[in-house]
Protein backbone atom coordinates (compact mmCIF):
# COMPACT_ATOMS: atom_id res chain seq x y z
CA UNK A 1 8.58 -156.76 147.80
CA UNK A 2 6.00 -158.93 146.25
CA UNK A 3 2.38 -157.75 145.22
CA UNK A 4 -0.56 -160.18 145.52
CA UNK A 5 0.12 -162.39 143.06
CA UNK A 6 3.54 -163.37 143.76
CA UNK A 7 5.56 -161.05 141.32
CA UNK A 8 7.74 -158.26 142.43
CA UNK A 9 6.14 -155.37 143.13
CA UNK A 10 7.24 -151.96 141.40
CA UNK A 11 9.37 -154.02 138.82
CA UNK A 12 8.40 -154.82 134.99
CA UNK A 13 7.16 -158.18 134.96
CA UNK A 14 6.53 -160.18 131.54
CA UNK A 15 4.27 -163.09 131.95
CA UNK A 16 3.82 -166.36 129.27
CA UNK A 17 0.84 -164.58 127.43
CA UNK A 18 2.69 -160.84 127.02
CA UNK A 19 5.83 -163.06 124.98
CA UNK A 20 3.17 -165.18 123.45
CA UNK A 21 1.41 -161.35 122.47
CA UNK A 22 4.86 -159.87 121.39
CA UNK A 23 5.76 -162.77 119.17
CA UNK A 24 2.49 -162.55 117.09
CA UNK A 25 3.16 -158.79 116.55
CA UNK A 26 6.31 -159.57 115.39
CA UNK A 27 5.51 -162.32 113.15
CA UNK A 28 2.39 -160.01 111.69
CA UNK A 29 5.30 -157.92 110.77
CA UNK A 30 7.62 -159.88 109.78
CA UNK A 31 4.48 -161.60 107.25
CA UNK A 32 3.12 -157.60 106.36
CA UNK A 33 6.76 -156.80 105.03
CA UNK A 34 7.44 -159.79 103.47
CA UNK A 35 3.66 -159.57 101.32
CA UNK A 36 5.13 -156.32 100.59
CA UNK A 37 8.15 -157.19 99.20
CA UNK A 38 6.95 -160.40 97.42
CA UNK A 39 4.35 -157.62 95.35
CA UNK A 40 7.50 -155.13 94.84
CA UNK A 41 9.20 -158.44 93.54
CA UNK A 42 6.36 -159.85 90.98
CA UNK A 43 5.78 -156.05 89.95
CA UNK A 44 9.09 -155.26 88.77
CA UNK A 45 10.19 -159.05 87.30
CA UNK A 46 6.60 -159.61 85.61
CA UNK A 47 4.32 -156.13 85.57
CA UNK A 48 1.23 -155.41 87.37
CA UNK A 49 -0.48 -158.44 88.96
CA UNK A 50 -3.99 -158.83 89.06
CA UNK A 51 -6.89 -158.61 91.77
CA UNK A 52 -6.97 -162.07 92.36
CA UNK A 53 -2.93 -162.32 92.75
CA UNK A 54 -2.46 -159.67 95.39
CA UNK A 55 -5.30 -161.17 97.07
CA UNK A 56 -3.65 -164.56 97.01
CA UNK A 57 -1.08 -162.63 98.52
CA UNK A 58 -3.31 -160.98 101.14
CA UNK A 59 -4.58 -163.78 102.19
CA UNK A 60 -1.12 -166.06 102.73
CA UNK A 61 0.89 -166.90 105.13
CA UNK A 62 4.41 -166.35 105.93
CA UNK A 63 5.37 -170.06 104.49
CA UNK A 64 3.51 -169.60 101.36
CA UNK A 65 4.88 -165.94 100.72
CA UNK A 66 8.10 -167.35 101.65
CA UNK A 67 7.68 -170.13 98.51
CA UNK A 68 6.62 -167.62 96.35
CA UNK A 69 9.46 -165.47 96.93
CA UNK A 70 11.85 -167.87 96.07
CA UNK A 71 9.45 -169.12 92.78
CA UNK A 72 9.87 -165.34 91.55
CA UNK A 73 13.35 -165.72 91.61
CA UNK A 74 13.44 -168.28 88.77
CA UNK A 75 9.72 -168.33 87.16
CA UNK A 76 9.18 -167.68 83.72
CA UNK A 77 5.53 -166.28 84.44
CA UNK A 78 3.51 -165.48 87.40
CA UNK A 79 1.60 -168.91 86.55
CA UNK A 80 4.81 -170.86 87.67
CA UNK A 81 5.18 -168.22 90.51
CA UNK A 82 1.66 -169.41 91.94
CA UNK A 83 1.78 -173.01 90.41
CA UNK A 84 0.94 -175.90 93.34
């Protein structure tokens, strides 16, 4: 059976804009547990970070977190981590 607008009636029905939706959440995520580990990661290789580094953090996106993960792996300081 159809409903009014051309989908089937009585079924689950996932339109363009609920994927779109469910991606975001996902990537928010994704980008909430990577900040989190990137701060684990800095904390235990170089100490406490500062206000202004865990808001650099805050404040990134995926990409850049993803940059500065990799940077931790192989900086000498947290300078080099956040270096552009």
């Amino acid at each position: 059976m159809i409903d009014e607008h051309n989908r089937p009636s009585g079924e689950v029905f996932e339109t363009m804009a609920d994927r779109l939706r469910a991606e975001g959440r996902a990537k928010a995520v994704a980008a909430g547990a990577a900040r989190v580990l990137l701060i684990l990661l800095k904390h235990q290789r170089f100490g406490t970070l500062s206000d202004d580094h865990l808001a650099a953090i805050n404040t990134a996106n995926y990409e850049q977190i993803e940059v500065w993960g990799v940077r931790t792996l192989s900086a000498e300081n947290l300078e080099d981590v956040f270096a552009d």
